[in-house]
Protein backbone atom coordinates (compact mmCIF):
# COMPACT_ATOMS: atom_id res chain seq x y z
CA UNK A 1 -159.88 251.80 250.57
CA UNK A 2 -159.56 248.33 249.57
CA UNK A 3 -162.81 245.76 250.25
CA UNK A 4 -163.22 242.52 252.37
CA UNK A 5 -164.08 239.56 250.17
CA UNK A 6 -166.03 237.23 252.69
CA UNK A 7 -165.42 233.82 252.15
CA UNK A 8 -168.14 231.56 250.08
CA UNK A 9 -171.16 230.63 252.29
CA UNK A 10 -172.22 228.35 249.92
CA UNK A 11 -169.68 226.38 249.35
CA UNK A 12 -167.04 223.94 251.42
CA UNK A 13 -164.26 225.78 249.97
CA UNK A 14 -163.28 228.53 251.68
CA UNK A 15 -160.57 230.42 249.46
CA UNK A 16 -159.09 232.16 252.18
CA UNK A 17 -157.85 229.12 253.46
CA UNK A 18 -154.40 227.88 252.43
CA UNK A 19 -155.21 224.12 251.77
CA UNK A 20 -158.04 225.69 249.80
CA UNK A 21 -156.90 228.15 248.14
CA UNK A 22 -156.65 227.84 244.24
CA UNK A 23 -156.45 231.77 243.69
CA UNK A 24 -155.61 234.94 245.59
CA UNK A 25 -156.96 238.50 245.81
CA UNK A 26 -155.33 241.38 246.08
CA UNK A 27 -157.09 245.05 246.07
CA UNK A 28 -154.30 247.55 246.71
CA UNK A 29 -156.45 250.39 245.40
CA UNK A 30 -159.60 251.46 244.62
CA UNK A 31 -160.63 252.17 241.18
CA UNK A 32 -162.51 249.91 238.23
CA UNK A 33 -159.31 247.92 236.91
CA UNK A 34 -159.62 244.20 237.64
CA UNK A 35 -156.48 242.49 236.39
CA UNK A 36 -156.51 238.58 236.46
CA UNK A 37 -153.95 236.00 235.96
CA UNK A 38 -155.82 232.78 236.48
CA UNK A 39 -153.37 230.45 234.54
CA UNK A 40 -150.78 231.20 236.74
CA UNK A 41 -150.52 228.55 239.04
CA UNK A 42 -148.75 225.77 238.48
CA UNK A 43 -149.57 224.08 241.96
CA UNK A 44 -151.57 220.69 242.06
CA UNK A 45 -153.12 219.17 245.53
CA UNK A 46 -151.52 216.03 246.39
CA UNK A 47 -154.53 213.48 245.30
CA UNK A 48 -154.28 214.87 241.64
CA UNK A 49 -150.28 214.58 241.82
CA UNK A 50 -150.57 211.33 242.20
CA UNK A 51 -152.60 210.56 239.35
CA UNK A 52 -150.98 212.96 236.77
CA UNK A 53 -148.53 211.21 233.93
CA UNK A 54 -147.18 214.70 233.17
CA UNK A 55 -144.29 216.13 234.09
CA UNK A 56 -143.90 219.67 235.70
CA UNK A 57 -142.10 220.65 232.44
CA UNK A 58 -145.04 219.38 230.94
CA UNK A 59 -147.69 221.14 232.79
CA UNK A 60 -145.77 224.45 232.66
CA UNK A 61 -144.87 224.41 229.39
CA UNK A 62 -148.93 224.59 228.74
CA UNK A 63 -149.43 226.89 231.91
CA UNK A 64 -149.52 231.01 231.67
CA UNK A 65 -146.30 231.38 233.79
CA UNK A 66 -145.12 234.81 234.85
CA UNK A 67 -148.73 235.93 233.52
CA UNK A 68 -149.09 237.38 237.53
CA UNK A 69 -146.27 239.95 237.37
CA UNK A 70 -148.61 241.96 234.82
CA UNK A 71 -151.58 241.91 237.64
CA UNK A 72 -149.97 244.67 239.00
CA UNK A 73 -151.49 246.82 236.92
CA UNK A 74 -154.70 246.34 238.23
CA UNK A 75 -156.66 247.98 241.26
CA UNK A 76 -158.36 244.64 242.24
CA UNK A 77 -156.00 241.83 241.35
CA UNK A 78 -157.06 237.98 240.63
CA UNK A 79 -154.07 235.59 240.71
CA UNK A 80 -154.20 231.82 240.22
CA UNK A 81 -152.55 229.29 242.57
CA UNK A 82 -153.19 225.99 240.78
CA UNK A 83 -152.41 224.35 237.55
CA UNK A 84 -155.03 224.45 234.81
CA UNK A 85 -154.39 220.78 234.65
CA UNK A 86 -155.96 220.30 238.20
CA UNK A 87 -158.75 222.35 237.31
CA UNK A 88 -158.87 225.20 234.32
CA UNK A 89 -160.91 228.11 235.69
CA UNK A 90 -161.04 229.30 232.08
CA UNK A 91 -163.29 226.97 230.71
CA UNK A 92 -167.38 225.75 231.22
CA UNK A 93 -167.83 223.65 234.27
CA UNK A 94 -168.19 220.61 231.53
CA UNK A 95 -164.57 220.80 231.01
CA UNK A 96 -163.23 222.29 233.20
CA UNK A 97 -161.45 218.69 233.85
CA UNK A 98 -159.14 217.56 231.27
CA UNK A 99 -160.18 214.03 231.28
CA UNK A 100 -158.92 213.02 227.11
CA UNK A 101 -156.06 214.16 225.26
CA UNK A 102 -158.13 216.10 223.09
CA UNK A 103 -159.19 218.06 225.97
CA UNK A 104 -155.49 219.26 226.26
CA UNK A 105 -153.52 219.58 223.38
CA UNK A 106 -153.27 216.32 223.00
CA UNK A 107 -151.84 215.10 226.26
CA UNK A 108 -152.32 211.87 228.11
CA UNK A 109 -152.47 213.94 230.94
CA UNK A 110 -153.40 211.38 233.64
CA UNK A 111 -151.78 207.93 234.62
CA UNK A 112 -155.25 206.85 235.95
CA UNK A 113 -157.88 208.98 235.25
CA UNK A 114 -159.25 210.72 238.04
CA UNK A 115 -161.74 208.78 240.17
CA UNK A 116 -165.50 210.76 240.56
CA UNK A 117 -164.15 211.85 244.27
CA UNK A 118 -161.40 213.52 242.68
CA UNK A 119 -163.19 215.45 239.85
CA UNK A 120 -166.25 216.40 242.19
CA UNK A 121 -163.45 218.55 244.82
CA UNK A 122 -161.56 220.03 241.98
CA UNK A 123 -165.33 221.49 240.53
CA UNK A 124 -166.07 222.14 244.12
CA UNK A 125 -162.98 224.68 243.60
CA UNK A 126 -164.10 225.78 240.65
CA UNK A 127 -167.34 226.91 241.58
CA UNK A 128 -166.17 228.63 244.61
CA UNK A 129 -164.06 231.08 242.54
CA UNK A 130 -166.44 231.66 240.43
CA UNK A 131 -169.33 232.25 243.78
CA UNK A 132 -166.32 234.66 244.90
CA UNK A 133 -165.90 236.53 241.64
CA UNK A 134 -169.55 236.99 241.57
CA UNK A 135 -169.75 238.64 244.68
CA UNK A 136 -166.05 240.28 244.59
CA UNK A 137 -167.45 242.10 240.81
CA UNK A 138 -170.99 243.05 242.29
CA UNK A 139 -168.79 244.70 245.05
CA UNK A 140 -166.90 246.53 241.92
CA UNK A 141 -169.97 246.88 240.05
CA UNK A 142 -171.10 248.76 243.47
CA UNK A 143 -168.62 251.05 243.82
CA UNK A 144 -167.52 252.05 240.03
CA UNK A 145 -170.78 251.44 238.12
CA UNK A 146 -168.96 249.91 235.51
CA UNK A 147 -165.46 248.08 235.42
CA UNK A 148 -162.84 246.41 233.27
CA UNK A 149 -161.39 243.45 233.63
CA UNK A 150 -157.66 242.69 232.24
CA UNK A 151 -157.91 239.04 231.75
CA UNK A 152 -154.53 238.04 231.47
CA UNK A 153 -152.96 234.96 229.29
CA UNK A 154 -150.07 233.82 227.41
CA UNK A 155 -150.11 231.29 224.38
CA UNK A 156 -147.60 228.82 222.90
CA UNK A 157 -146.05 229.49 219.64
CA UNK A 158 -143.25 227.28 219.00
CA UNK A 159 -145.59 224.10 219.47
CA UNK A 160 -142.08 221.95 216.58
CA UNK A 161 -140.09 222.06 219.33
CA UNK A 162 -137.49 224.18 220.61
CA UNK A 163 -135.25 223.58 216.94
CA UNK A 164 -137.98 224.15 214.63
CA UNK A 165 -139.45 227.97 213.87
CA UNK A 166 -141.65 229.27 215.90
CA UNK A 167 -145.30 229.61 214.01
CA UNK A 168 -146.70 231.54 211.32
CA UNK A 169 -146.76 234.94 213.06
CA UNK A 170 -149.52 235.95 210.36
CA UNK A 171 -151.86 233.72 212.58
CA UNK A 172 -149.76 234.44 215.80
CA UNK A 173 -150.12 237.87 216.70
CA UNK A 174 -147.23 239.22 220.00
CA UNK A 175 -150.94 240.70 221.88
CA UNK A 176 -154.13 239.22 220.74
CA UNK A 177 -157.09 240.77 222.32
CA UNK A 178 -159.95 238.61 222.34
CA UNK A 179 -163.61 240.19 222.58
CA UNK A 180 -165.93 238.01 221.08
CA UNK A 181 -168.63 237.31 223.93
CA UNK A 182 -168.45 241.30 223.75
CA UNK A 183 -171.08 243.83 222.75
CA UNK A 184 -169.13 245.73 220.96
CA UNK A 185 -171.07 248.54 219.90
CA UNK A 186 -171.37 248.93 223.57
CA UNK A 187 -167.82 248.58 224.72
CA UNK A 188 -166.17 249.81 221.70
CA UNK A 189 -165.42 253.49 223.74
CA UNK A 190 -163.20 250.84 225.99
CA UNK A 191 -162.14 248.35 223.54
CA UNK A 192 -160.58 251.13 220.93
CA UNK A 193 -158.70 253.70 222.83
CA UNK A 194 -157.18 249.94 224.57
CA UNK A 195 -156.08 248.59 221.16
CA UNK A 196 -154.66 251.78 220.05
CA UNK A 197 -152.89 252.45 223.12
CA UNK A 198 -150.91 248.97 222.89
CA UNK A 199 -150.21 249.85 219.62
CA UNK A 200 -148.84 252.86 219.96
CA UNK A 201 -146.86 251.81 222.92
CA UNK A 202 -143.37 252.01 222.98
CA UNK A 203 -142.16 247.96 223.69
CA UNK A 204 -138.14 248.06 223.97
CA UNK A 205 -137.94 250.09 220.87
CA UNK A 206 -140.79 248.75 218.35
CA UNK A 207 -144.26 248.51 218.21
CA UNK A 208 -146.02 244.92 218.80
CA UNK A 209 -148.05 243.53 216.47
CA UNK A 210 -151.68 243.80 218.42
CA UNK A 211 -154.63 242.07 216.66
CA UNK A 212 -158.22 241.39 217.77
CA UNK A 213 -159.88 237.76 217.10
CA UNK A 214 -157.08 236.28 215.07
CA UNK A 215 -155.99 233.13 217.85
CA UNK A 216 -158.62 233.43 220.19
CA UNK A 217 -161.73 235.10 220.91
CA UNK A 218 -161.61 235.05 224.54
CA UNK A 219 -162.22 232.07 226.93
CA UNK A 220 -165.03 231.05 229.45
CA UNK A 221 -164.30 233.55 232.17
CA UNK A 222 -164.38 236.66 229.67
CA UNK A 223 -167.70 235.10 228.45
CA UNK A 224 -168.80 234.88 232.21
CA UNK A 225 -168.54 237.97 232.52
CA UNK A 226 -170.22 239.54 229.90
CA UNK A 227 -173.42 237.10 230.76
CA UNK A 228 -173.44 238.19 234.41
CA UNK A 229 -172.51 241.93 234.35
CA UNK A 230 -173.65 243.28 230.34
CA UNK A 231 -173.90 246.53 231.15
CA UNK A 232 -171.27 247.01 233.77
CA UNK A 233 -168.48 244.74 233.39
CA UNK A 234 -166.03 244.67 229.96
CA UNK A 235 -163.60 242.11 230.13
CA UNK A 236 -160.84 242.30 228.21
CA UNK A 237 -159.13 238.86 227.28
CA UNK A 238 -155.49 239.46 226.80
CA UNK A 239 -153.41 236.80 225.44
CA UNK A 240 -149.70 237.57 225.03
CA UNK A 241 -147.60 235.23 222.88
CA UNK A 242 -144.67 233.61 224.84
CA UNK A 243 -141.98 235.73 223.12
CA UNK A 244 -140.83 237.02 226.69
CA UNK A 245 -139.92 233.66 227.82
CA UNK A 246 -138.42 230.30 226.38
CA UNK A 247 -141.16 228.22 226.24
CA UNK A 248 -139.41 224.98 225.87
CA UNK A 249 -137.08 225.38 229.02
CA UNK A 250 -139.28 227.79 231.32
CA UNK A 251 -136.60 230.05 231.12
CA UNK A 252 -137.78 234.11 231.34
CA UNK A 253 -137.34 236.52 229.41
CA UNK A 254 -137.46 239.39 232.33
CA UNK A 255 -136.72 242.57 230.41
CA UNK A 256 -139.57 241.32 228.23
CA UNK A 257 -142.20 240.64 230.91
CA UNK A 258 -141.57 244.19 232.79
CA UNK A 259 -141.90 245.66 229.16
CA UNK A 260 -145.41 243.85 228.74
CA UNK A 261 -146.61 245.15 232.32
CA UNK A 262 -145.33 248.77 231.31
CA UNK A 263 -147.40 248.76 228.09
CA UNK A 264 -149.95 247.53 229.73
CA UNK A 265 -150.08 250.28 232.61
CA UNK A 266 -150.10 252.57 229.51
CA UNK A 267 -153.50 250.96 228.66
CA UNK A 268 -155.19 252.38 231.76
CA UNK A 269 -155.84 255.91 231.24
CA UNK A 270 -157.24 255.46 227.86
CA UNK A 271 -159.20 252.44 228.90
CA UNK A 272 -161.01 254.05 231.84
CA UNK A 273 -161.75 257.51 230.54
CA UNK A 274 -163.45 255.02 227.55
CA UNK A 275 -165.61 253.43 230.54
CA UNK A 276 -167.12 257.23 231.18
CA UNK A 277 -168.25 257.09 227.48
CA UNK A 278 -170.07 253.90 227.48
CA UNK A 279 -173.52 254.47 226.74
């Protein structure tokens, strides 16, 4: 049976509500898979639209677009509403507000910056989803002991330009898992049987090149995670290089992304059973 989330009690934002809401919940059915998408938005409230000097090829082009689809996997699924350039839910509170182009890539993301007013509601947001995800994983936590959560990304690797090669793909991995804020001695019964399985996998007639720690070592919400919940929650941060789309033009790739959710659902089995084994 899937759970009620109340809304936050501490907090003006009340995710359930639609001029609110910066991420949606979905718990189709009960077991200990959490699979998040929180890059996927691409949404911005009006007061930050205003202010922004990119475009929304811009923004997506740096967003985790189609990232959602693969939720599906999950029993409890996390999917985010807004762009990371109104508020990235995947980094420290301290920036989780691009405010300098070094914060994002380079960008001059804003025309103005954003006035204090505008910063304090879009950290407002922020801390209500992570309020929510506290309670919605001690809910897990409750009913499963211990859980793993499929935190979901997708990384640029053709930063040229859409006529120069794409990069080094020694250093740019198709899946690359990241588990540093891990215990891995712990988690290894989960992290192991998961890395083999994508391995393994069948993807449209090859096998992807899946590497741990080589582009990232997992972001802010992974790390979360593993501070609040050590001995119950693994969290799993999955970033997939944007092979299945074009990156330049936004264009997808859909055969690809249907692929990357199948290997994924082949990841569960293994993955769970490796949760019984966790010492």
């Amino acid at each position: 049976m899937a759970f009620h989330l109340p809304p936050a009690a501490l907090n003006p934002y009340d995710p359930t509500r639609s001029e609110h809401a910066i991420w949606r919940l979905e718990t189709p059915g009960e077991g200990p898979v959490v699979a998040a998408a929180i890059h996927a938005g691409h949404d911005v409230r009006a007061e930050v639209r205003d202010l922004l000097a990119l475009s929304n090829e811009e923004r997506l082009r740096e967003e985790d677009p189609f990232t959602a689809e693969w939720t599906t996997i999950g029993d409890t699924r996390i999917v985010g509403l807004r762009s990371r350039f109104e508020v990235d839910l995947n980094r420290d509170p301290n920036r989780a507000v691009y405010l300098k182009p070094e914060d994002a890539w380079g960008l001059d993301v804003w025309r103005n910056g954003p006035p204090p007013h505008v910063i304090d509601r879009s950290l407002e947001a922020y801390d209500a989803f992570y309020a929510s995800m506290h309670r919605l994983l001690q809910e897990v936590e409750r009913r499963h002991g211990r859980f793993v959560v499929y935190d979901l990304h997708a990384y640029n690797h053709r930063r040229g330009g859409p006529d120069h090669p794409p990069e080094d793909p020694e250093l740019n991995p198709d899946i690359n898992v990241g588990t540093g804020s891990m215990n891995l001695e712990r988690w290894g019964p989960v992290v192991d049987p998961f890395l083999n399985a994508l391995r393994e996998a069948d993807f449209l007639g090859r096998r992807l090149d899946v590497r741990e720690n080589v582009k990232f070592t997992g972001g802010h919400f992974s790390e979360w995670i593993h501070s609040r919940f050590p001995e119950s929650g693994c969290a799993l941060a999955i970033e997939v290089k944007k092979f299945f789309m074009d990156e330049w033009t936004g264009t997808p790739f859909w055969e690809m992304i249907h692929a990357v959710r199948d290997i994924l659902a082949h990841t569960l089995k293994p993955a769970t059973e490796g949760l019984r084994d966790v010492s």
